[in-house]
Protein backbone atom coordinates (compact mmCIF):
# COMPACT_ATOMS: atom_id res chain seq x y z
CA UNK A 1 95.25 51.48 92.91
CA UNK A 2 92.31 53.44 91.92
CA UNK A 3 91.98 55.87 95.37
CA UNK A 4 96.13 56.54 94.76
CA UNK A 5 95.62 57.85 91.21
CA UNK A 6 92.92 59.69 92.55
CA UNK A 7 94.81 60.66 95.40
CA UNK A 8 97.82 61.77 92.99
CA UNK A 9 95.51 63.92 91.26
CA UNK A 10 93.74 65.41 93.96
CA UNK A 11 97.68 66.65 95.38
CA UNK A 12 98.51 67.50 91.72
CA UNK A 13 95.05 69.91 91.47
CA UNK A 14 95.91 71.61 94.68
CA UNK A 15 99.53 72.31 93.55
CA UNK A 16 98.11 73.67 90.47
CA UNK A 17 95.83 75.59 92.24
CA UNK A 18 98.71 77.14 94.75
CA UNK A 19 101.03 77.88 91.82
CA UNK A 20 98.48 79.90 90.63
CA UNK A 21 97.93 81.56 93.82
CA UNK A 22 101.41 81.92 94.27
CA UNK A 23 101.23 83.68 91.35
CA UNK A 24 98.20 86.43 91.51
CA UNK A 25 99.86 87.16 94.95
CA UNK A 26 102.76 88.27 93.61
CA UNK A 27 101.31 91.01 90.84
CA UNK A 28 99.35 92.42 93.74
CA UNK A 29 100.80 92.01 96.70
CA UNK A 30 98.94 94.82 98.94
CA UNK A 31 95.62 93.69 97.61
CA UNK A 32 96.38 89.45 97.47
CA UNK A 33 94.42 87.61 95.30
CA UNK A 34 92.39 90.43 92.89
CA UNK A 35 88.72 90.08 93.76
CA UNK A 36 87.46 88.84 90.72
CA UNK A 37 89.62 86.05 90.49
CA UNK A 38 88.17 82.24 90.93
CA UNK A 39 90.44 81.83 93.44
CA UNK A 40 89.34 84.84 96.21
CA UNK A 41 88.21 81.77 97.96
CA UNK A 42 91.50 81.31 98.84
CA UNK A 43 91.83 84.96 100.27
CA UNK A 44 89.01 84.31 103.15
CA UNK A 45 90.34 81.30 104.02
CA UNK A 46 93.94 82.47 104.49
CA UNK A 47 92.77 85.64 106.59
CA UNK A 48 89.90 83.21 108.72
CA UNK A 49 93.20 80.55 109.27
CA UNK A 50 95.59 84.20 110.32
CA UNK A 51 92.90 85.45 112.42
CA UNK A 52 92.98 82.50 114.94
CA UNK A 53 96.43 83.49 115.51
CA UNK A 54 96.36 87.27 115.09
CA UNK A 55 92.44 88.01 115.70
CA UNK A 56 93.31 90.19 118.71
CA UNK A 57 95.53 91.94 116.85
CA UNK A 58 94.38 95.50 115.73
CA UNK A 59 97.32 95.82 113.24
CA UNK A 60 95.66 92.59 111.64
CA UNK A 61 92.59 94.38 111.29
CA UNK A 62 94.05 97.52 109.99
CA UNK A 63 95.50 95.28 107.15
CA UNK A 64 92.33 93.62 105.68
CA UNK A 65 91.18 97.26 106.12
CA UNK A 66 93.59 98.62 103.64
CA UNK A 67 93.21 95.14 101.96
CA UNK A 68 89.71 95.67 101.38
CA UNK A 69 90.45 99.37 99.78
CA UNK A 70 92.77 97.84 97.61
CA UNK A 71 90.66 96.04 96.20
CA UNK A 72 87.60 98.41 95.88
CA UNK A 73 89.99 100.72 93.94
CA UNK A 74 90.85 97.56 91.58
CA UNK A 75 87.14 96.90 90.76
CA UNK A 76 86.30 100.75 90.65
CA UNK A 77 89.38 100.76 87.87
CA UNK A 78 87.70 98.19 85.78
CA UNK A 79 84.31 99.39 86.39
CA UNK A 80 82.98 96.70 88.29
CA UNK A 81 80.99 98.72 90.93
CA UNK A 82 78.62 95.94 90.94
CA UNK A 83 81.41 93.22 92.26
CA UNK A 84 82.14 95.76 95.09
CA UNK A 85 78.53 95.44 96.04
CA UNK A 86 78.11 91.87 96.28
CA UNK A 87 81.55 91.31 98.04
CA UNK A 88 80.38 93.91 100.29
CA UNK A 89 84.03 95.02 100.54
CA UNK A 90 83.27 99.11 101.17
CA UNK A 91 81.35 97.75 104.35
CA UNK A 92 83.83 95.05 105.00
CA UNK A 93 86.65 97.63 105.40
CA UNK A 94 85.43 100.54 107.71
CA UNK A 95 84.23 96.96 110.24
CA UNK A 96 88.11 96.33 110.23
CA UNK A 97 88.77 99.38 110.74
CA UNK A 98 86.09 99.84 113.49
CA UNK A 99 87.57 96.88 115.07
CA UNK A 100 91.36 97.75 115.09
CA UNK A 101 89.77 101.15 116.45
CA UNK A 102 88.00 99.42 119.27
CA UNK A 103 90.49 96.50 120.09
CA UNK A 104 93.08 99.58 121.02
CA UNK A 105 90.46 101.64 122.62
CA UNK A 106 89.69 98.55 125.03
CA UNK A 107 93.14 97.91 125.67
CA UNK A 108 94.22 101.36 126.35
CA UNK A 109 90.95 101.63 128.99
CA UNK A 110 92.45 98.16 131.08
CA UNK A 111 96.10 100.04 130.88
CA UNK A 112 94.61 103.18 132.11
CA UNK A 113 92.25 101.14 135.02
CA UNK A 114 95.34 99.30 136.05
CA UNK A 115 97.03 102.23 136.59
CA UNK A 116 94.45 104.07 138.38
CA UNK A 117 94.11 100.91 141.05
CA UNK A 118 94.84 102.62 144.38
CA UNK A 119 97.19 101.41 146.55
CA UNK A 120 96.11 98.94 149.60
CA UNK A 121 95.17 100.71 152.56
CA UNK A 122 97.60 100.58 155.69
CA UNK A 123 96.04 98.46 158.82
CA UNK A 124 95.31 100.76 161.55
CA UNK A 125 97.68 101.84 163.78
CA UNK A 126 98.20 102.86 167.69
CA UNK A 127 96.85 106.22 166.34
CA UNK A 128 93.60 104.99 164.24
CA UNK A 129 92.95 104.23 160.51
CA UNK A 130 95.69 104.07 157.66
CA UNK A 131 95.26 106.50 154.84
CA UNK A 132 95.74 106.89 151.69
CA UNK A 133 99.03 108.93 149.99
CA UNK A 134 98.77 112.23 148.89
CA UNK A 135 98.24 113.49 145.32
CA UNK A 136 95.54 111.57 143.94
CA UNK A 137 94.18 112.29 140.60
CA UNK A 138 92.60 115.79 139.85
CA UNK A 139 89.72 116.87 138.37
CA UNK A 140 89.20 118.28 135.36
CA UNK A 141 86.76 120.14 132.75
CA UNK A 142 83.80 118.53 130.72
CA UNK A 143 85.34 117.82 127.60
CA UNK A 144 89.02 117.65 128.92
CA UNK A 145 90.93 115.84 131.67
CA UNK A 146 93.79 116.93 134.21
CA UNK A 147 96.35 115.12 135.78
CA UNK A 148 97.53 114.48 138.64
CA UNK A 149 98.50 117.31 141.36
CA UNK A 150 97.83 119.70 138.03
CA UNK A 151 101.21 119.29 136.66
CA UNK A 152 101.91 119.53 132.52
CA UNK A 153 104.06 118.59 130.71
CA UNK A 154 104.46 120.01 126.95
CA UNK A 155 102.79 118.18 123.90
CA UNK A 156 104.34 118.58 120.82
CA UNK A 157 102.25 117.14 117.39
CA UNK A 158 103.83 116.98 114.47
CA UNK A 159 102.98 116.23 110.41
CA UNK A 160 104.82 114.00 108.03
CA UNK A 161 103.61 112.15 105.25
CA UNK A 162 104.64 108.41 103.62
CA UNK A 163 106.33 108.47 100.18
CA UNK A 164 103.72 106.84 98.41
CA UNK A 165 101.79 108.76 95.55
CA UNK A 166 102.87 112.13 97.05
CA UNK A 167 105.13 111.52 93.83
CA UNK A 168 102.57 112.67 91.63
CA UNK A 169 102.57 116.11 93.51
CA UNK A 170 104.13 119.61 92.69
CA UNK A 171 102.18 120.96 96.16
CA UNK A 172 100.07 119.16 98.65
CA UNK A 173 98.55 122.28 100.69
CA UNK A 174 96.52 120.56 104.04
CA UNK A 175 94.99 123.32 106.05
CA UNK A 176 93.94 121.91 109.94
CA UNK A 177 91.07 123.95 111.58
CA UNK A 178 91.47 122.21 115.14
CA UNK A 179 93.13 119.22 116.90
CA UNK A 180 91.68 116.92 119.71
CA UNK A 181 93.97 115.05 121.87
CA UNK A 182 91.80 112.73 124.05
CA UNK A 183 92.12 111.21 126.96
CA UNK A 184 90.77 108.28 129.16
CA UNK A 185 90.47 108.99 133.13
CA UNK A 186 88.74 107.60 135.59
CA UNK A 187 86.91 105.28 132.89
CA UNK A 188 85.84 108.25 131.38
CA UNK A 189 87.02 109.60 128.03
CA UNK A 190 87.06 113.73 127.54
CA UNK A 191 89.20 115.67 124.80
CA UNK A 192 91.16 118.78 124.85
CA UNK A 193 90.41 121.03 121.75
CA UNK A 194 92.89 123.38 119.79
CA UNK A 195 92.24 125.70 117.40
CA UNK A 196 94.74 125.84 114.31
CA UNK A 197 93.07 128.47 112.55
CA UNK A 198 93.80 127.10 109.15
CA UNK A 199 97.28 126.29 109.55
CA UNK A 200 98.59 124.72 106.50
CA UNK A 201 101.34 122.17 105.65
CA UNK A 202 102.41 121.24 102.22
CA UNK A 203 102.50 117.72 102.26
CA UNK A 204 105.61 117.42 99.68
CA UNK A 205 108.18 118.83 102.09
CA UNK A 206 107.60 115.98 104.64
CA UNK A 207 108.07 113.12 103.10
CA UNK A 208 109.83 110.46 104.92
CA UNK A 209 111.80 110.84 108.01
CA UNK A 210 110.83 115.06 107.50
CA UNK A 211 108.18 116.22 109.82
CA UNK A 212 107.08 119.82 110.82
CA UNK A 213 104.93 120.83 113.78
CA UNK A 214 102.00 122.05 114.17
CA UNK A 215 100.75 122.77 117.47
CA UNK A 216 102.95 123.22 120.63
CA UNK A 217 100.91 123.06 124.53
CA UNK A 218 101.13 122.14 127.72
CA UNK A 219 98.79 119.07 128.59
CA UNK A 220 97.96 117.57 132.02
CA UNK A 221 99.65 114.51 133.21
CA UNK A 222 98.05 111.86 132.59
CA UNK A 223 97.71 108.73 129.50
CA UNK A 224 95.84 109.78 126.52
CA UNK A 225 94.52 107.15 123.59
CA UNK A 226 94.11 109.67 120.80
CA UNK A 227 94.93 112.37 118.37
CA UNK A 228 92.34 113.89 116.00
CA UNK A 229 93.11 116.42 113.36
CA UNK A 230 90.28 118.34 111.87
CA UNK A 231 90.72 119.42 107.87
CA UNK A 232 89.19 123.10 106.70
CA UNK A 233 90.87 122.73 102.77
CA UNK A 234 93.18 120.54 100.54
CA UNK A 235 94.89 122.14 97.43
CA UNK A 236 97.00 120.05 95.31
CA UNK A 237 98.28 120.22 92.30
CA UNK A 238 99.43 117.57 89.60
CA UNK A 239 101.14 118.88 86.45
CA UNK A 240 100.04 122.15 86.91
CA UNK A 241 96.36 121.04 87.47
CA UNK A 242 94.11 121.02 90.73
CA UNK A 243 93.25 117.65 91.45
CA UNK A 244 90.37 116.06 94.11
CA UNK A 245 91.95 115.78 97.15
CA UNK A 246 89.61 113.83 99.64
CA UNK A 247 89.21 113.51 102.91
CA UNK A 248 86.27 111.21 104.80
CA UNK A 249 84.53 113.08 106.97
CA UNK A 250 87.12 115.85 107.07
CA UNK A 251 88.71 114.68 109.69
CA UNK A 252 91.94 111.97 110.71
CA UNK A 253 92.80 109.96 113.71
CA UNK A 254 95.49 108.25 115.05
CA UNK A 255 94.36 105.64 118.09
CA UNK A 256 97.89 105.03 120.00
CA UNK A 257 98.49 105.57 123.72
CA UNK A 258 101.07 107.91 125.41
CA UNK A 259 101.80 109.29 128.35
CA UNK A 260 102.34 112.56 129.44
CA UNK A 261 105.20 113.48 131.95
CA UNK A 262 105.05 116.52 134.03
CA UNK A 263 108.01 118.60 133.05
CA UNK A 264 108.89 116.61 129.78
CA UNK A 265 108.43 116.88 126.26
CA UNK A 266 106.30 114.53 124.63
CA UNK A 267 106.64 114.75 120.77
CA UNK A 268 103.81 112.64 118.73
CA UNK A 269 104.01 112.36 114.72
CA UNK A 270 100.74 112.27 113.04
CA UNK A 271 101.76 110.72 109.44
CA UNK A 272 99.23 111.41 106.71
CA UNK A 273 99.45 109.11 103.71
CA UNK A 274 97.80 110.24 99.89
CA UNK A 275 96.84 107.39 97.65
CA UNK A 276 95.56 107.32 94.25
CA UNK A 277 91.92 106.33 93.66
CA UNK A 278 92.71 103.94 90.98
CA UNK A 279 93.38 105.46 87.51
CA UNK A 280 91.47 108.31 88.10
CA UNK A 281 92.27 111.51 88.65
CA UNK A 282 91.31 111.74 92.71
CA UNK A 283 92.84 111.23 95.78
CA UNK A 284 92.23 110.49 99.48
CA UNK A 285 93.79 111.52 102.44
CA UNK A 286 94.64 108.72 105.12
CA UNK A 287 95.84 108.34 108.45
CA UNK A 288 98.90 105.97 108.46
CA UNK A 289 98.80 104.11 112.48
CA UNK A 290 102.20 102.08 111.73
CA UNK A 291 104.30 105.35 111.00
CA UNK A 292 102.74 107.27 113.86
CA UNK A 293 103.44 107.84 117.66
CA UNK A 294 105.86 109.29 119.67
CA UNK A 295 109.14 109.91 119.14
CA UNK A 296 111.44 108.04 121.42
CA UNK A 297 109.28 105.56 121.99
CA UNK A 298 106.96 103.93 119.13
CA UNK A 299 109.79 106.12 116.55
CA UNK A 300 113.55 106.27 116.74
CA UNK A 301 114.95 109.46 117.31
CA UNK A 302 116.94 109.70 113.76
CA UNK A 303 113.44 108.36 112.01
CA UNK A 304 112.39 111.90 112.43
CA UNK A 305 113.47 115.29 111.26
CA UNK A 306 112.45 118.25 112.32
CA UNK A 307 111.39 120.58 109.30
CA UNK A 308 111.16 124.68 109.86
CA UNK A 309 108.58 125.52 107.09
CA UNK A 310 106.57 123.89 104.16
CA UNK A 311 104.86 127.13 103.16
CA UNK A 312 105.72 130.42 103.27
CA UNK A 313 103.67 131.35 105.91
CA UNK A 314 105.56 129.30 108.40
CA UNK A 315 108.67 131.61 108.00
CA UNK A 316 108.45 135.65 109.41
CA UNK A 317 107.80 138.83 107.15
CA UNK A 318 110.25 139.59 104.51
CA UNK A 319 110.91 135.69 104.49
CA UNK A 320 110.25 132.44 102.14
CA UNK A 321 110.50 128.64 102.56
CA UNK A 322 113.15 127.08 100.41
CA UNK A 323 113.65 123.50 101.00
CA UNK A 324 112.30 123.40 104.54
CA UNK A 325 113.76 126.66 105.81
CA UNK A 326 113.32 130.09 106.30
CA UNK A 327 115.44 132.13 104.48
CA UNK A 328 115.48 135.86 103.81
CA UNK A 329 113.60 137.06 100.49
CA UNK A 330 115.88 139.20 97.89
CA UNK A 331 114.09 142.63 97.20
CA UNK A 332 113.58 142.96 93.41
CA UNK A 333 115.67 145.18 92.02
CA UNK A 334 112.62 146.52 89.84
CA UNK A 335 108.94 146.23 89.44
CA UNK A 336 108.55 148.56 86.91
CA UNK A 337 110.17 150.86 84.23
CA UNK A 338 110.17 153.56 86.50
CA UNK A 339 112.45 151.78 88.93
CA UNK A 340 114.82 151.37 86.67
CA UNK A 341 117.70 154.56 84.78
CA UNK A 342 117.36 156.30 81.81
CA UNK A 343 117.46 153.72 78.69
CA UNK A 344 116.72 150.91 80.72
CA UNK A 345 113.74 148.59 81.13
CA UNK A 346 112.78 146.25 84.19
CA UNK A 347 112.51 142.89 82.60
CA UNK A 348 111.76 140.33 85.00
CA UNK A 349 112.54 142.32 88.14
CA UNK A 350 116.04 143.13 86.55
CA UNK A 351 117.08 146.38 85.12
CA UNK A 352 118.53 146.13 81.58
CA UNK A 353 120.02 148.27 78.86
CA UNK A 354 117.26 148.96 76.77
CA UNK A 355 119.66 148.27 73.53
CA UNK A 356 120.55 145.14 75.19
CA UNK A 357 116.75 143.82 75.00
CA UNK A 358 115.50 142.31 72.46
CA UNK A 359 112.08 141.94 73.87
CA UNK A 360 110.14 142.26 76.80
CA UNK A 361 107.10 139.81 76.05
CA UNK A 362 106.18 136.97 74.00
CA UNK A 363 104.44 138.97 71.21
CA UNK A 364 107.91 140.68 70.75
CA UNK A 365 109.22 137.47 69.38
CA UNK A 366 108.16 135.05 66.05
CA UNK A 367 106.13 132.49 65.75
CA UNK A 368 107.09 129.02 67.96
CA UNK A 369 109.45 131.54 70.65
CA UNK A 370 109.09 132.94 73.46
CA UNK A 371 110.56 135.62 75.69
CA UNK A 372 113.12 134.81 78.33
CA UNK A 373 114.85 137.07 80.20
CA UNK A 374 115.03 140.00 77.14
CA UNK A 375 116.19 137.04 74.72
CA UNK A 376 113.59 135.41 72.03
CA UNK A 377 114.18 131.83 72.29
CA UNK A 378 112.54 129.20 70.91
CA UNK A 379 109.86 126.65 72.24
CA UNK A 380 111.03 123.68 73.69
C-alpha cells in the first residue's frame, strides 16, 4: 500500500513537473525552457534523448546553435552575464555551429569522392590495354578549381533577407567587399574570389520571397560546398537614428552543395537574417542555412523574386529606385529663385506666385507651425 501511494505521488510530481514545462515552452518557444529556470535540466535531457536520433543531423546542430543565442540574449536582457558564463552557452553555440559546419563539409567531401571514382578499366583487348574515357577532370589555379574539359556554366548569387526584426528598419544599407565561392576537387578545397567593390543592398527591399543579385560569372563545372560574402559597412537606421549593426568577423557563410552545369544557369540565394540583441539598441547580422540554396532545387521557383534595385545606385544615371525598380527621376522644376519668373519663388523645387506664399521657411510661421509647401500649418 505504502510503495503505491508513493508510486502515485512520484507520477503526480512528474506531471506537475511537465505541466510546468509544458508551460515555459510555450512563452519561449525558440529559446525552450529560459535558462534560469529550475527546470533547464529538462532542456539537456530533451536535446541528449533528440540527438540519438538526429545527432548526424547538421540542421539539429544549427538549432541548439540558435537555441543557445536565444538564450544568451535572454540572460544579457536581465543582466545575468554571469549565468551565461557558467552555462557556458556563448561557447556552447559557435561548437554547434562548428559541428553543423563540419558534418556538411564531410558529407559534401564523400559526395564529391564518389563522384570523382573513375570508371573500371576495360580488360585488354586483341590490340593491348583498355583505357580510360576522355575528358577527365582539369586542372586548375591555387586558390580556385576548374572543371571538367574547362567548360562554365554561369553562377548567379543573390541577397534576400527573413522578415524577422527587419521590421524595426526604415533602411538596412549592407555593402559586400568580395565573395568566395569554394569548391572541393580532387579532395582538395580552393575558392574563387570576386571583388564587389562595395556593392550595397538595402536589406528592407528583400524581404521575403524578394531577392536582388549581386554578382553574375561564369564558374567551372564542377560541385562546390560554399558561399562566403565579405562585409566592408552596415548603415541602418531605426526611427530616424543609426543603430549598431553587427557583423562577426565581417564576414557570412552559407555551407550547402551545388553543382555547376556547363551551359546552365545556376542561381544561389544567400538569405541574411537581422535580429535584435535583446532590448538593446544593437543588432547582428546572420546567415540563415534553411532559407538558402539554389533556386530550383533546395527553393521553389515562385519562393523567389527577382528584385531590380534596393538603392539608387543599382538603377542608371538620371534614375531612382522606387519599390524595387528603376524608374526615371523628374527634373525639378526649380532649385532656386532664379529658376523661377518674375514674382515667383521656388518653394520646394516648385515655382509659385509669390502672393500665393505665405512663407518659405519655418521662421516665417508662429510659434507650434511649420512651413509646408508655402502654407504655415501647424505641428502635428
Amino acid at each position: 500500500m505504502k510503495m503505491k501511494n508513493t508510486l502515485v505521488l512520484g507520477i503526480t510530481f512528474l506531471l506537475v513537473l511537465a505541466g510546468t514545462v509544458q508551460a515555459q515552452q510555450q512563452q519561449s518557444q525558440a529559446m525552450g525552457i529560459p535558462p534560469d529556470s529550475p527546470f533547464y535540466f529538462f532542456q539537456g535531457w530533451s536535446e541528449g534523448f533528440h540527438g540519438m536520433f538526429r545527432g548526424g543531423d547538421p540542421e539539429f546542430h544549427e538549432e541548439l546553435a540558435m537555441r543557445r543565442q536565444a538564450e544568451i540574449w535572454y540572460l544579457e536582457e536581465k543582466g545575468e552575464e554571469g549565468l551565461i558564463e557558467r552555462l557556458r552557452l556563448r561557447e556552447r553555440a559557435q561548437e554547434h555551429f562548428e559541428e553543423a559546419q563540419r558534418m556538411r563539409q564531410m558529407a559534401q567531401q564523400r559526395a564529391s569522392e564518389q563522384a570523382n571514382v573513375p570508371e573500371q578499366e576495360s580488360p585488354p583487348g586483341p590490340g593491348g590495354a583498355g583505357t580510360q574515357g576522355t575528358g577527365g577532370q582539369g586542372t586548375g589555379s591555387q586558390e580556385g578549381t576548374q572543371g571538367t574539359g574547362g567548360q562554365t556554366g554561369s553562377f548567379v548569387l543573390m541577397v534576400s533577407d527573413t522578415p524577422a526584426d527587419i521590421a524595426d528598419f526604415e533602411s538596412l544599407v549592407v555593402s559586400f567587399s568580395k565573395a568566395r565561392i569554394f569548391s572541393v576537387e580532387n579532395n582538395s578545397e580552393g575558392f574563387e574570389e570576386y571583388q564587389l567593390n562595395g556593392t550595397s543592398v538595402d536589406l528592407t527591399q528583400v524581404v521575403g520571397e524578394k531577392a536582388i543579385s549581386v554578382l553574375n560569372v561564369e564558374l567551372a563545372e564542377g560541385t562546390y560546398n560554399k558561399v562566403e560574402m565579405h562585409v566592408s559597412e552596415v548603415n541602418g537606421t531605426v526611427n530616424g537614428t543609426q543603430v549598431d549593426v553587427e557583423v562577426p568577423s565581417n564576414k557570412l557563410q552559407i555551407v550547402r552543395s551545388f553543382q555547376i552545369k556547363a551551359g546552365e544557369t545556376t542561381k544561389f540565394v544567400f538569405d541574411i537574417n537581422v535580429v535584435k540583441k535583446g532590448h538593446s539598441d544593437e543588432y547582428n547580422l546572420l546567415p540563415v542555412i534553411g532559407k538558402s540554396g539554389i533556386v530550383g532545387q533546395d527553393l521553389q521557383e515562385e519562393e523567389v523574386e527577382e528584385t531590380e534595385c534596393t538603392v539608387d545606385e543599382d538603377c542608371q544615371e538620371n534614375e531612382i529606385c522606387v519599390e524595387g525598380e528603376c524608374q526615371g527621376a523628374e527634373e525639378p522644376e526649380c532649385t532656386e529663385d532664379s529658376d523661377c519668373g518674375e514674382n515667383q519663388t521656388c518653394v520646394e523645387n516648385v515655382c509659385m506666385e509669390m502672393e500665393q506664399v505665405e512663407c518659405t521657411e519655418d521662421e516665417d510661421c508662429g510659434e507650434n507651425e511649420t512651413c509646408v509647401e508655402g502654407e504655415c500649418e501647424p505641428f502635428e
